[in-house]
PDB file of N, CA and C in Angstrom:
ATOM      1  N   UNK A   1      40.137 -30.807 182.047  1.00  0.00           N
ATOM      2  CA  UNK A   1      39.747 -30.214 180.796  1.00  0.00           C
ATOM      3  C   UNK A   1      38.815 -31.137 180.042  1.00  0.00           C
ATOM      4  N   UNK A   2      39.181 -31.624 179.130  1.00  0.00           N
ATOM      5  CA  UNK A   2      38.671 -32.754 178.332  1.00  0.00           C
ATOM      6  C   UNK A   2      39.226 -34.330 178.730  1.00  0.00           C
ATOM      7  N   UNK A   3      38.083 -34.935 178.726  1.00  0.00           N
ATOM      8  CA  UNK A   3      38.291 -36.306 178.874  1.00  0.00           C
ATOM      9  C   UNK A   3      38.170 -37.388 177.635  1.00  0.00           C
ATOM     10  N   UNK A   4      38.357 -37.925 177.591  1.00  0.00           N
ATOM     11  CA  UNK A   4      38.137 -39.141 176.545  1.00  0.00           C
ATOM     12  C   UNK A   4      37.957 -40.599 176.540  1.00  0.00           C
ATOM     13  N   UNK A   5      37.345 -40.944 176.139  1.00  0.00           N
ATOM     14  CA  UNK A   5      37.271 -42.644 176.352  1.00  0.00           C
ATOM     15  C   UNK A   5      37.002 -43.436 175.257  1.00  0.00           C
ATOM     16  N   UNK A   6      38.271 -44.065 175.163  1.00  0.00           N
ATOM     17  CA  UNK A   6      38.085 -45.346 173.868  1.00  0.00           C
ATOM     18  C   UNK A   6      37.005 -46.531 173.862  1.00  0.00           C
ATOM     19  N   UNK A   7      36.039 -46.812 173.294  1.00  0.00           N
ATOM     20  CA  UNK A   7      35.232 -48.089 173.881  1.00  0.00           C
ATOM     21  C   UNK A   7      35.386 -48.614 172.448  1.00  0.00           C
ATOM     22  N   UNK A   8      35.527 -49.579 172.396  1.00  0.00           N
ATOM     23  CA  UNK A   8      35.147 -50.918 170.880  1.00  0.00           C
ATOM     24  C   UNK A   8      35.283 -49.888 169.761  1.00  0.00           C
ATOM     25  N   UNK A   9      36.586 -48.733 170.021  1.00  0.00           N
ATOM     26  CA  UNK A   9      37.203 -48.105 168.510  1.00  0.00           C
ATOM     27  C   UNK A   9      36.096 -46.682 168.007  1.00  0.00           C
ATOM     28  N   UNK A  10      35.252 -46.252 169.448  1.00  0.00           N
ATOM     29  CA  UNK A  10      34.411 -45.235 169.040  1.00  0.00           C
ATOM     30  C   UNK A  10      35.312 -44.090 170.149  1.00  0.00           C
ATOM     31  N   UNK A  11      35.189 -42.879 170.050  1.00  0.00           N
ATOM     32  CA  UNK A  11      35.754 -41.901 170.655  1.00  0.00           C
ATOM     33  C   UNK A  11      34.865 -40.989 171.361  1.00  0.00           C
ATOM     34  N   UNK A  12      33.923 -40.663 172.585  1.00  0.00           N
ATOM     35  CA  UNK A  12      33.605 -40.236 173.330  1.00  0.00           C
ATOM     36  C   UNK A  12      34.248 -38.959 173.962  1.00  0.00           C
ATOM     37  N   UNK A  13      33.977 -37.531 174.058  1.00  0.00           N
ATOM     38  CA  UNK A  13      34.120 -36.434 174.450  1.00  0.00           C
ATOM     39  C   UNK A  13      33.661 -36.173 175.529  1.00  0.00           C
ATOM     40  N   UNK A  14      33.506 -36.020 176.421  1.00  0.00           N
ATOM     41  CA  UNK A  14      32.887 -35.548 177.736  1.00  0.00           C
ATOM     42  C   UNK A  14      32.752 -33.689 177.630  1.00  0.00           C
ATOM     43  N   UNK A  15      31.953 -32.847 177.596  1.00  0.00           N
ATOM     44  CA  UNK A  15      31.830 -31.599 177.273  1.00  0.00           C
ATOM     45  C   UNK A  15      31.941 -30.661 178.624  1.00  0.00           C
ATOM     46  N   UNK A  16      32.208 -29.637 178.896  1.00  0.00           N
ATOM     47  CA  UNK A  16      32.375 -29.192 180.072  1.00  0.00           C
ATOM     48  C   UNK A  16      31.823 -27.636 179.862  1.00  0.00           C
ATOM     49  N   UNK A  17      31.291 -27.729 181.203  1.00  0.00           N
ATOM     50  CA  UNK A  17      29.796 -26.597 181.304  1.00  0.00           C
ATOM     51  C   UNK A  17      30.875 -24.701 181.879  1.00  0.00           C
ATOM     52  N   UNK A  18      30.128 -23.835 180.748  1.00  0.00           N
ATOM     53  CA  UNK A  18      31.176 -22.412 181.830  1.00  0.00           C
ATOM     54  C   UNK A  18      29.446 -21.680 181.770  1.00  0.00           C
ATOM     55  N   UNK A  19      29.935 -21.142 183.171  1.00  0.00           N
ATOM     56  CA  UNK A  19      28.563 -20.106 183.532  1.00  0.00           C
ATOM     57  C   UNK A  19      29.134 -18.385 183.736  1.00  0.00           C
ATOM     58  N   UNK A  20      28.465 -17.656 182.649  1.00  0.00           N
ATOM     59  CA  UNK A  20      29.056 -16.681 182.253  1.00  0.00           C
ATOM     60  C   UNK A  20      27.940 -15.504 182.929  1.00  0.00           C
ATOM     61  N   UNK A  21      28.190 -14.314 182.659  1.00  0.00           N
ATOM     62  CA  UNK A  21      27.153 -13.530 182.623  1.00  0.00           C
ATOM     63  C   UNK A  21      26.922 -12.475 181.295  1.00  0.00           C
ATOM     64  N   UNK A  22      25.935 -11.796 181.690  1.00  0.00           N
ATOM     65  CA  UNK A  22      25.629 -11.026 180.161  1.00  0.00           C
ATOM     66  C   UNK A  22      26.415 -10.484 180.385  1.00  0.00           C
ATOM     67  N   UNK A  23      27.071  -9.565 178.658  1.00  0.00           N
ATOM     68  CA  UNK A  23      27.792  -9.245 178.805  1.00  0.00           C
ATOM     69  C   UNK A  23      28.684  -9.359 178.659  1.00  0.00           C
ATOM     70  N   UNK A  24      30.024 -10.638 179.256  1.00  0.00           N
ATOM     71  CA  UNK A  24      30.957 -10.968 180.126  1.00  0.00           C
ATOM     72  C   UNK A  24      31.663 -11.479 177.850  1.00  0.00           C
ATOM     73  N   UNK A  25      33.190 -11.067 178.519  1.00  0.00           N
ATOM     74  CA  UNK A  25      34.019 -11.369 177.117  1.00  0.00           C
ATOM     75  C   UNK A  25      34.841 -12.984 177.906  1.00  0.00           C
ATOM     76  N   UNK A  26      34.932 -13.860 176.937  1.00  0.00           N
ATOM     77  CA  UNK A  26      35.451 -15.241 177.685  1.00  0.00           C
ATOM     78  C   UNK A  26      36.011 -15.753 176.851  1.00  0.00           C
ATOM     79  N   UNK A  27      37.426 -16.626 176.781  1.00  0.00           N
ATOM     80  CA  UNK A  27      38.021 -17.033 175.755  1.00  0.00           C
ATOM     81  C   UNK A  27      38.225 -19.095 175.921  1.00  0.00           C
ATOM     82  N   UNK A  28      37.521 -19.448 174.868  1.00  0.00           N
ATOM     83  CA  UNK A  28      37.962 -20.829 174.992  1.00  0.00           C
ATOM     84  C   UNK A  28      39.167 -20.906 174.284  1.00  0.00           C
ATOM     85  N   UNK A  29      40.556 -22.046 174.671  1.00  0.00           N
ATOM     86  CA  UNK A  29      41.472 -22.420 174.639  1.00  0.00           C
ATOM     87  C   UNK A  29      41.656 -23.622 174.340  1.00  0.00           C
ATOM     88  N   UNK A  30      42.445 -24.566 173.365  1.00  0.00           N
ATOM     89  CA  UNK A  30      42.886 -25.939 172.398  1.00  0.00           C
ATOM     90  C   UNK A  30      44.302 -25.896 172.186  1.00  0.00           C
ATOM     91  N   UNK A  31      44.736 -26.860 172.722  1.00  0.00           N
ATOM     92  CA  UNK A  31      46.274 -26.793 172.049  1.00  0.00           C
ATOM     93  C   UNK A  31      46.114 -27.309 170.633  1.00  0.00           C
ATOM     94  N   UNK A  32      47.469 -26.757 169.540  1.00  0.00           N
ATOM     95  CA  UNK A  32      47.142 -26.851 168.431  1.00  0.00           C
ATOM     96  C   UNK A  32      48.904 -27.062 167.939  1.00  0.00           C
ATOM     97  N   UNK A  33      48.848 -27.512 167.045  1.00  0.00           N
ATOM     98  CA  UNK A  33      49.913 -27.638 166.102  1.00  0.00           C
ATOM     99  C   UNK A  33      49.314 -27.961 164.564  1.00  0.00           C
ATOM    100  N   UNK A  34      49.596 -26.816 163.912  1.00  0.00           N
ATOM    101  CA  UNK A  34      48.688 -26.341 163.017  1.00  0.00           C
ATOM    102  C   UNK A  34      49.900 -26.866 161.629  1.00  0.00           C
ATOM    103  N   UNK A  35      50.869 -27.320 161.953  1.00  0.00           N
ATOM    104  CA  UNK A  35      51.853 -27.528 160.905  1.00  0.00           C
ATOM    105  C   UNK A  35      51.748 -28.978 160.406  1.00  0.00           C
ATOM    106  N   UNK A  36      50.955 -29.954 161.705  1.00  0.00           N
ATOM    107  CA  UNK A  36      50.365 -30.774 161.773  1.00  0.00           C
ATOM    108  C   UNK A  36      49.211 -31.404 160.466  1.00  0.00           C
ATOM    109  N   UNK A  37      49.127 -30.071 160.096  1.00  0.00           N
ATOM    110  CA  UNK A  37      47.461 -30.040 159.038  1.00  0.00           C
ATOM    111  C   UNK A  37      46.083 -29.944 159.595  1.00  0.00           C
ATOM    112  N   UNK A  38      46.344 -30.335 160.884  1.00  0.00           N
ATOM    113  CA  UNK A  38      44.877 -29.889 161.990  1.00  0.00           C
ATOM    114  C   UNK A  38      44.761 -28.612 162.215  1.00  0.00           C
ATOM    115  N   UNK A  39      43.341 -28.424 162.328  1.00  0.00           N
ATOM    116  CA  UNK A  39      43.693 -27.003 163.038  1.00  0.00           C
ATOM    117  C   UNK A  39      41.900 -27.483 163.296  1.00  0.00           C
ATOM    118  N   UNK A  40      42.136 -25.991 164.367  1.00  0.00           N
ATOM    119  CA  UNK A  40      40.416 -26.393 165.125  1.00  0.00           C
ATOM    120  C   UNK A  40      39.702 -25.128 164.316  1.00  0.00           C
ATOM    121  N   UNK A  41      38.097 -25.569 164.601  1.00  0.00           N
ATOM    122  CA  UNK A  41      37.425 -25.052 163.548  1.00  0.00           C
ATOM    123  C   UNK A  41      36.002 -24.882 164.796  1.00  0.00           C
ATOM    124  N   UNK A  42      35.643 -23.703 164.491  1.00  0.00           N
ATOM    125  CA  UNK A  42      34.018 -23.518 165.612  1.00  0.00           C
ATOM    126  C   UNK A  42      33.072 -23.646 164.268  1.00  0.00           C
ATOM    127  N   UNK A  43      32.408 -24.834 165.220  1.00  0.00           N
ATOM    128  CA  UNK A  43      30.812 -25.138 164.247  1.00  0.00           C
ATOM    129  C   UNK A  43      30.095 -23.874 164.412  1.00  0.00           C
ATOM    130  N   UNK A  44      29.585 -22.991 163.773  1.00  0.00           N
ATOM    131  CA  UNK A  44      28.733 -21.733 164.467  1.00  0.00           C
ATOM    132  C   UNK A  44      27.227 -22.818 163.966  1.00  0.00           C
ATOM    133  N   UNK A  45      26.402 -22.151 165.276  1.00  0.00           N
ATOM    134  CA  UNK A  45      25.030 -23.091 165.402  1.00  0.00           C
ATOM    135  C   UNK A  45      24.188 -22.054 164.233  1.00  0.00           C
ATOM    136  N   UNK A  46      23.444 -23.525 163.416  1.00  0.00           N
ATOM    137  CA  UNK A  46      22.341 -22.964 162.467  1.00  0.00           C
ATOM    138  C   UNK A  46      21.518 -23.036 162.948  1.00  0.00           C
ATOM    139  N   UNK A  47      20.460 -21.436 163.335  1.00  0.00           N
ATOM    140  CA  UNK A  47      19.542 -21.557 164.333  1.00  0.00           C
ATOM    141  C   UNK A  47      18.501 -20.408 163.718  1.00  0.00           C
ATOM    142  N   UNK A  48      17.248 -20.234 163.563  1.00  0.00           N
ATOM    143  CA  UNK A  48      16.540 -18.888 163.334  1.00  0.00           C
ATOM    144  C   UNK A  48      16.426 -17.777 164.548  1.00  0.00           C
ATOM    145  N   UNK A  49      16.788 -18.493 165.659  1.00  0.00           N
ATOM    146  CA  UNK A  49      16.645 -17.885 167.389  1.00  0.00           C
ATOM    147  C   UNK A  49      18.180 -17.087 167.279  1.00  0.00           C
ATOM    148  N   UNK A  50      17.581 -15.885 167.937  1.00  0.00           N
ATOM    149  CA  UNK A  50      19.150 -14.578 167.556  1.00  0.00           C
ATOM    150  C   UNK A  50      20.201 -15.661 168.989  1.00  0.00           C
ATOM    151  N   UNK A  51      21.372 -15.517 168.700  1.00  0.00           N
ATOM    152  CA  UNK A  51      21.927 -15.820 169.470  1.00  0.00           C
ATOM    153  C   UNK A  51      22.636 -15.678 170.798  1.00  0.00           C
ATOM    154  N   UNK A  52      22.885 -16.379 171.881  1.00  0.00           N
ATOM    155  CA  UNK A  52      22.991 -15.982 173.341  1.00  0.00           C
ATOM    156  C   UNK A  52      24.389 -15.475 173.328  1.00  0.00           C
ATOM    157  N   UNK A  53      25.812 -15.750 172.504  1.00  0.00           N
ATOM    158  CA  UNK A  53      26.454 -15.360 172.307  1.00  0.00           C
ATOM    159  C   UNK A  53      27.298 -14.942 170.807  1.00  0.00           C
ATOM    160  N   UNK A  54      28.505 -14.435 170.794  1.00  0.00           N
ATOM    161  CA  UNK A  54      29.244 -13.954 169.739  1.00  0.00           C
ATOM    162  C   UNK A  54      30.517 -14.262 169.135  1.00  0.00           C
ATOM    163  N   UNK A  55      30.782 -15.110 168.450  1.00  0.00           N
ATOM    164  CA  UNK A  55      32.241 -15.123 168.357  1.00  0.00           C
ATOM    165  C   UNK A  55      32.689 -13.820 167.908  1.00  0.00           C
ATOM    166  N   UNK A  56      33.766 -13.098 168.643  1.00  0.00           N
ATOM    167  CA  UNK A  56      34.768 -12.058 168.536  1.00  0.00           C
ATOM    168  C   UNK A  56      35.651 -12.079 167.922  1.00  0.00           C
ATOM    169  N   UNK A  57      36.538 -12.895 167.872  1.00  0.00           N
ATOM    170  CA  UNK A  57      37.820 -13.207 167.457  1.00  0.00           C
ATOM    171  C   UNK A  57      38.399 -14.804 167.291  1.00  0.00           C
ATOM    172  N   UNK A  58      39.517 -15.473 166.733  1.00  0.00           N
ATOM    173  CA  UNK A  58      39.877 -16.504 166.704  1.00  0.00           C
ATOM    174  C   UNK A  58      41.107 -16.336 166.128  1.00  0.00           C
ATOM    175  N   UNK A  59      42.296 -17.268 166.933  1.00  0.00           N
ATOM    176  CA  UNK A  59      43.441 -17.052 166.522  1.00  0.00           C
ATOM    177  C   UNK A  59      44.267 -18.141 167.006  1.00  0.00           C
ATOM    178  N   UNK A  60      45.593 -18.351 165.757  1.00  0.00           N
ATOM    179  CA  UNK A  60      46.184 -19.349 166.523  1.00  0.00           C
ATOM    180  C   UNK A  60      47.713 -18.766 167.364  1.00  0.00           C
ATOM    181  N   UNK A  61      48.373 -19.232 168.496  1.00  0.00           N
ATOM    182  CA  UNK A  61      49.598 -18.218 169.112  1.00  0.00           C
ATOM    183  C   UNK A  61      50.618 -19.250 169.208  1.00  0.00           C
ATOM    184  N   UNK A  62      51.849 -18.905 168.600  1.00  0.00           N
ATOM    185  CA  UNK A  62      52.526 -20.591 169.191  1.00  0.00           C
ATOM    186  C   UNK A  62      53.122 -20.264 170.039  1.00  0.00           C
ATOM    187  N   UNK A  63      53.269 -21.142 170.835  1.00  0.00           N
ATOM    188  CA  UNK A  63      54.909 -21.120 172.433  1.00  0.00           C
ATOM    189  C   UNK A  63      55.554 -20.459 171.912  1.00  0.00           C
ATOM    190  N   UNK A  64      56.525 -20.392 171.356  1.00  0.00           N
ATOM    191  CA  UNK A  64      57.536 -19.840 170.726  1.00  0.00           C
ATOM    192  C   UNK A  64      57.298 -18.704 170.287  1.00  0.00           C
ATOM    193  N   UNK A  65      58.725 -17.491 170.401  1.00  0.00           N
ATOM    194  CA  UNK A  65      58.806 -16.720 169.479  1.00  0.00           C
ATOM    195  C   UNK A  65      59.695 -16.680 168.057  1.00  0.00           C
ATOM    196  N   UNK A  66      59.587 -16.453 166.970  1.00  0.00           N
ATOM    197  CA  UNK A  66      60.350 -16.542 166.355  1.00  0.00           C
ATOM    198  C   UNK A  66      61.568 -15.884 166.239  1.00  0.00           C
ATOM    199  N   UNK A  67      62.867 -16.296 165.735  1.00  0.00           N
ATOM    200  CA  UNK A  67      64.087 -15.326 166.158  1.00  0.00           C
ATOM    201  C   UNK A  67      63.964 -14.407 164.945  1.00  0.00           C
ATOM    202  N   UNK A  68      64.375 -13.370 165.358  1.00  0.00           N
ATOM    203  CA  UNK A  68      64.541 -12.037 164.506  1.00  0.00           C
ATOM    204  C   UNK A  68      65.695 -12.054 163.687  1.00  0.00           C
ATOM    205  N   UNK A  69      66.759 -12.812 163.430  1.00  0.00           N
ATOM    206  CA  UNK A  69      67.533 -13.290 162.701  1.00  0.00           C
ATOM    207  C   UNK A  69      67.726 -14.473 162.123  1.00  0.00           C
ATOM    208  N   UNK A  70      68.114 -15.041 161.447  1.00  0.00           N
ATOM    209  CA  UNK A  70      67.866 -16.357 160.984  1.00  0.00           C
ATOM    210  C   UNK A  70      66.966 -16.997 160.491  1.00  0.00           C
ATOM    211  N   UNK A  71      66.877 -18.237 160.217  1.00  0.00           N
ATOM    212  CA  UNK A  71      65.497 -19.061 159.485  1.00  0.00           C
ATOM    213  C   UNK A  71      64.434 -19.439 160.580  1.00  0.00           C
ATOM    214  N   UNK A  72      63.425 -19.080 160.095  1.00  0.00           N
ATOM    215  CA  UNK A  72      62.089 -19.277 161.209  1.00  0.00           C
ATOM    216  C   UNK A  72      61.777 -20.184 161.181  1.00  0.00           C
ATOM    217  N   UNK A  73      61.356 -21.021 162.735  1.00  0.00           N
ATOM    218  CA  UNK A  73      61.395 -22.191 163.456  1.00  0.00           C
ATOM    219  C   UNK A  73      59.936 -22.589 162.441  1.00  0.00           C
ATOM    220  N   UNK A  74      60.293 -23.560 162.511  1.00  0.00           N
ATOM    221  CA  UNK A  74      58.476 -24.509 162.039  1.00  0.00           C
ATOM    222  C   UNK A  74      58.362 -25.884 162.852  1.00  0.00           C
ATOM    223  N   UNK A  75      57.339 -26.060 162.810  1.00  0.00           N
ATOM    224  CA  UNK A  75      56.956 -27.657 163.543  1.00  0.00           C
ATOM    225  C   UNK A  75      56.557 -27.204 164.961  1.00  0.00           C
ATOM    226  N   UNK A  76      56.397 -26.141 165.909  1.00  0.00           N
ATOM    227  CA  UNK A  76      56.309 -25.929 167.132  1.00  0.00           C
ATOM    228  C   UNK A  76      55.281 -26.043 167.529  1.00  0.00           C
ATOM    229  N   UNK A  77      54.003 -26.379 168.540  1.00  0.00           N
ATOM    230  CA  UNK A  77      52.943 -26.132 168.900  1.00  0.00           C
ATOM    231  C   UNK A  77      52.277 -25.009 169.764  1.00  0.00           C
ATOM    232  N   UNK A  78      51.212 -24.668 169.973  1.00  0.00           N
ATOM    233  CA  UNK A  78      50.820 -23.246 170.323  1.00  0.00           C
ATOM    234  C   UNK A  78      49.425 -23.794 170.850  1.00  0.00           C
ATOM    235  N   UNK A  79      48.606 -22.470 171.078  1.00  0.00           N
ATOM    236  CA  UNK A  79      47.328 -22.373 171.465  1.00  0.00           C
ATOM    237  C   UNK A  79      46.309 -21.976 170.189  1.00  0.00           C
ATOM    238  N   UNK A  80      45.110 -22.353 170.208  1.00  0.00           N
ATOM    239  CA  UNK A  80      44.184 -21.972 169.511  1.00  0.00           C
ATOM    240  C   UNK A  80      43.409 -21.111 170.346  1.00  0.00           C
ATOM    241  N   UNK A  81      43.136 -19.626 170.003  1.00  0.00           N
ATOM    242  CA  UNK A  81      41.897 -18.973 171.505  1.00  0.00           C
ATOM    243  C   UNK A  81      40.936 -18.581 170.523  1.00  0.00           C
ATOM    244  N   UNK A  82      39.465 -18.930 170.957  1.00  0.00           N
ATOM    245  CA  UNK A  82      38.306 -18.370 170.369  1.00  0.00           C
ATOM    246  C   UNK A  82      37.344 -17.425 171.232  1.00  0.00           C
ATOM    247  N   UNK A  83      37.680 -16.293 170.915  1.00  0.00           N
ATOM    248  CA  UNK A  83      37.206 -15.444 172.058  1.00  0.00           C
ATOM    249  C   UNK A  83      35.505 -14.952 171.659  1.00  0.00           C
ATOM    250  N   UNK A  84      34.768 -15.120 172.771  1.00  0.00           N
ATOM    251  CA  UNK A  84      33.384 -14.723 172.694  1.00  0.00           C
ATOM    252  C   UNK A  84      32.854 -13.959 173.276  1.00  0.00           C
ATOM    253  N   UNK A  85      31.596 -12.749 173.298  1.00  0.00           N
ATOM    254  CA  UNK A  85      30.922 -11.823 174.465  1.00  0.00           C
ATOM    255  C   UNK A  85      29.790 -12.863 174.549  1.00  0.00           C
ATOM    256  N   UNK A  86      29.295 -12.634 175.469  1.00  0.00           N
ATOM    257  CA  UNK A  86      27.941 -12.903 176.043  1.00  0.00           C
ATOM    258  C   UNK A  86      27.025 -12.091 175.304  1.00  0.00           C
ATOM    259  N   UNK A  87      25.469 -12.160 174.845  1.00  0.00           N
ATOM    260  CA  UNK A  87      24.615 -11.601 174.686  1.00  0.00           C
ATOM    261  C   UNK A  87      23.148 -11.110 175.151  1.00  0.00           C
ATOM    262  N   UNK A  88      23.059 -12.206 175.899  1.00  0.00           N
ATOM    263  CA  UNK A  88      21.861 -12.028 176.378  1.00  0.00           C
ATOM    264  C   UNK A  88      21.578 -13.889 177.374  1.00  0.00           C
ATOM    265  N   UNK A  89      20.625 -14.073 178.201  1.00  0.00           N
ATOM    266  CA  UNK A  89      20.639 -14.714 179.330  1.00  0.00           C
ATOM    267  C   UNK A  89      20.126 -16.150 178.072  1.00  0.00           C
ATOM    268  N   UNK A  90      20.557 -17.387 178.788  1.00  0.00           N
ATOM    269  CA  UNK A  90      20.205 -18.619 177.994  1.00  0.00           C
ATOM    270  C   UNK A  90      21.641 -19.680 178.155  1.00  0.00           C
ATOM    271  N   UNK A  91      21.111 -20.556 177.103  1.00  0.00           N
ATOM    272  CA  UNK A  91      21.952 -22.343 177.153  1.00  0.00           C
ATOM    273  C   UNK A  91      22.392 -22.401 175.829  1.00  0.00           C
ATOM    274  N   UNK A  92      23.695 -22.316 175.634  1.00  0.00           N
ATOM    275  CA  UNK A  92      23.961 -22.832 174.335  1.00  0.00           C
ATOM    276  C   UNK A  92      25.367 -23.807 174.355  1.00  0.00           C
ATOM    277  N   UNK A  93      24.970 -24.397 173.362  1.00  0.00           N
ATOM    278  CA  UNK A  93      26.091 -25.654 173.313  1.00  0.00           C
ATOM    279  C   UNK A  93      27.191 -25.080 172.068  1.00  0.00           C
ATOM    280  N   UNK A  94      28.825 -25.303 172.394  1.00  0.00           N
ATOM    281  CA  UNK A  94      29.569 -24.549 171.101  1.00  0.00           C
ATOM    282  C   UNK A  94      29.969 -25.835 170.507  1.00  0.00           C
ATOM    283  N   UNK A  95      30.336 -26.365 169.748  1.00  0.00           N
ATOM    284  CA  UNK A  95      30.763 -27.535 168.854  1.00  0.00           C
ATOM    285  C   UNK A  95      31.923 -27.003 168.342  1.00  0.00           C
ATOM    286  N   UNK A  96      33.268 -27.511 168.637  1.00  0.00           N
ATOM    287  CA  UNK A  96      34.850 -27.361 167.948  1.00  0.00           C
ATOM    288  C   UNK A  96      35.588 -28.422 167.405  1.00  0.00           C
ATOM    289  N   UNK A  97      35.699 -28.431 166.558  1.00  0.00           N
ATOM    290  CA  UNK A  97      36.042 -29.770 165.579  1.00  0.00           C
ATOM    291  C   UNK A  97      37.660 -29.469 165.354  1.00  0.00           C
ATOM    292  N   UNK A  98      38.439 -30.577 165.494  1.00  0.00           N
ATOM    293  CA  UNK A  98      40.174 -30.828 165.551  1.00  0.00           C
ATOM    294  C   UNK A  98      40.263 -31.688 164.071  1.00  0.00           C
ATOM    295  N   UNK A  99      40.435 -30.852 162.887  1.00  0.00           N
ATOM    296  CA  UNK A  99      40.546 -31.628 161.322  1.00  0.00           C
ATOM    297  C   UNK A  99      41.197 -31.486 160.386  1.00  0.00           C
ATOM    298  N   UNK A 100      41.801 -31.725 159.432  1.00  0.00           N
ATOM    299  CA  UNK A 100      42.499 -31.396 158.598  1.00  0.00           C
ATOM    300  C   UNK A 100      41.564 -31.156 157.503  1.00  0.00           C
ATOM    301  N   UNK A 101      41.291 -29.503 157.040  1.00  0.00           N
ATOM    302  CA  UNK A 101      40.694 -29.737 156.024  1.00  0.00           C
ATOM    303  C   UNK A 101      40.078 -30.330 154.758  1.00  0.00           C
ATOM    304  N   UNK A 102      41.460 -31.146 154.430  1.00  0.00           N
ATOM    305  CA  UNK A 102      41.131 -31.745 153.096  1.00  0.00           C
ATOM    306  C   UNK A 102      40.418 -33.275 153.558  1.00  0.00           C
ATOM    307  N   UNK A 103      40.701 -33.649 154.502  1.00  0.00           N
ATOM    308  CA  UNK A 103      40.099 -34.919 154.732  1.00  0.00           C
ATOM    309  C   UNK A 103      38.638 -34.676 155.063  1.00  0.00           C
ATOM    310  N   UNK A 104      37.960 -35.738 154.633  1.00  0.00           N
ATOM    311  CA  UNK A 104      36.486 -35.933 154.409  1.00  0.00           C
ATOM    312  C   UNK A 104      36.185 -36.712 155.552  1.00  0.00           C
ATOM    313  N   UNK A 105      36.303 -36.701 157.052  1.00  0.00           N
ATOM    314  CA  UNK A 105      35.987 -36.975 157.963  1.00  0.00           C
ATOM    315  C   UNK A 105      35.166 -36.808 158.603  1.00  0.00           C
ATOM    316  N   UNK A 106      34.075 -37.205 159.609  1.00  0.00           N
ATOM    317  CA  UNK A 106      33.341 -36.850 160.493  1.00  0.00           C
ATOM    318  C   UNK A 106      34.054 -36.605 162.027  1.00  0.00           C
ATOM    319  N   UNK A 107      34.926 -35.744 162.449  1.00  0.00           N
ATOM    320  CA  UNK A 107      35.564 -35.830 163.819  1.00  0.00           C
ATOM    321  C   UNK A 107      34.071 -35.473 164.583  1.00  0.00           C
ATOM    322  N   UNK A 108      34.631 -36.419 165.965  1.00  0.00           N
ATOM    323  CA  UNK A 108      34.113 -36.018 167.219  1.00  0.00           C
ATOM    324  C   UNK A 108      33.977 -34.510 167.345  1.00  0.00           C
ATOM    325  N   UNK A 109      32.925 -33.937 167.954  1.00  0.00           N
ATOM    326  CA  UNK A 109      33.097 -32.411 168.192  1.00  0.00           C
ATOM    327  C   UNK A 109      33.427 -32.344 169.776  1.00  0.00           C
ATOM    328  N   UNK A 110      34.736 -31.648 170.138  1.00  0.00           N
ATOM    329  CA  UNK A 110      34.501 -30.932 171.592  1.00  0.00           C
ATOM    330  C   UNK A 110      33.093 -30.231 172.063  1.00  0.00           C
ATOM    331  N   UNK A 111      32.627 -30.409 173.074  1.00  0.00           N
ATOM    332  CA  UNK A 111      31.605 -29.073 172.714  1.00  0.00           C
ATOM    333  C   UNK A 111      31.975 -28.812 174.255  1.00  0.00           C
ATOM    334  N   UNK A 112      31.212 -27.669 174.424  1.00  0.00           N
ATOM    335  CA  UNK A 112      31.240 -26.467 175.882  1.00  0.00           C
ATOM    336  C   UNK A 112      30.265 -25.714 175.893  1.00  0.00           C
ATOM    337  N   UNK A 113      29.185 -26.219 176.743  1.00  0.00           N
ATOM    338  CA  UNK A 113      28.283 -25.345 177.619  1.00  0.00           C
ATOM    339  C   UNK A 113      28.574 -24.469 178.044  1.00  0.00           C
ATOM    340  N   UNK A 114      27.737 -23.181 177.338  1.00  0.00           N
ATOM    341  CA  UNK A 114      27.753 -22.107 177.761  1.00  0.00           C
ATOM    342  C   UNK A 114      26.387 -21.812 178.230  1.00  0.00           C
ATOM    343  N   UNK A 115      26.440 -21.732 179.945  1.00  0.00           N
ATOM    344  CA  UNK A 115      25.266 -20.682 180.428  1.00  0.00           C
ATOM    345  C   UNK A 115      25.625 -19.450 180.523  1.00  0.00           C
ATOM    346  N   UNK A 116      24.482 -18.702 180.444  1.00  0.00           N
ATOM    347  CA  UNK A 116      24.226 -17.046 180.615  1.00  0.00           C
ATOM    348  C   UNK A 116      23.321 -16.770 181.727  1.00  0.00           C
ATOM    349  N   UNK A 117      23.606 -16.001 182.671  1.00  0.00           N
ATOM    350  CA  UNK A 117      22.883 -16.044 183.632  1.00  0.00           C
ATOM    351  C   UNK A 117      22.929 -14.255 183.232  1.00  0.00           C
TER     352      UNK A 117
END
């Protein structure tokens, strides 16, 4: 999936390439624990060029179900899915940032190559 590498206290991402087709609906996936105060966030690209794809949807799902009686579980971790269509043929890079809103941070961005063939 994702790799990482610590060097002299800087944090390095390694990005990983998906080759899609037009068209085609595809969901990227982050584990998340959102109780945490993180939660992941898609950079959408500022661009004047219409774009090669779409974000559809975004949602977070945890492992767990909650019980239908009793006090509902908290603290559990889950998935983050950001689901996208294809639009048309091209290279685009997605940028997903892991942050806690209120903090004034610069995080590393995941990113993921998306070709369109």
């Amino acid at each position: 999936m994702f790799c990482f590498l610590l060097v002299f206290g800087a944090v390095f991402a390694e990005f990983r390439t998906l080759t899609k087709k037009e068209g085609e609906t595809f969901t990227i996936e982050f584990p998340s624990n959102p109780t945490t105060g993180y939660i992941w966030k898609f950079n959408e690209p500022q661009s004047n060029e219409e774009p090669i794809l779409k974000l559809l949807d975004e949602k977070y799902e945890p492992n767990f179900k909650q019980p239908t009686h009793g006090p509902k579980l908290a603290g559990g971790g889950g998935i983050h899915r950001f689901v996208f269509q294809t639009e048309k043929r091209g290279t685009m890079d997605l940028e997903f940032v892991h942050a806690r809103p209120w903090e004034h941070t610069n995080p590393i961005p995941e990113v993921v190559r998306v070709v369109v063939e």
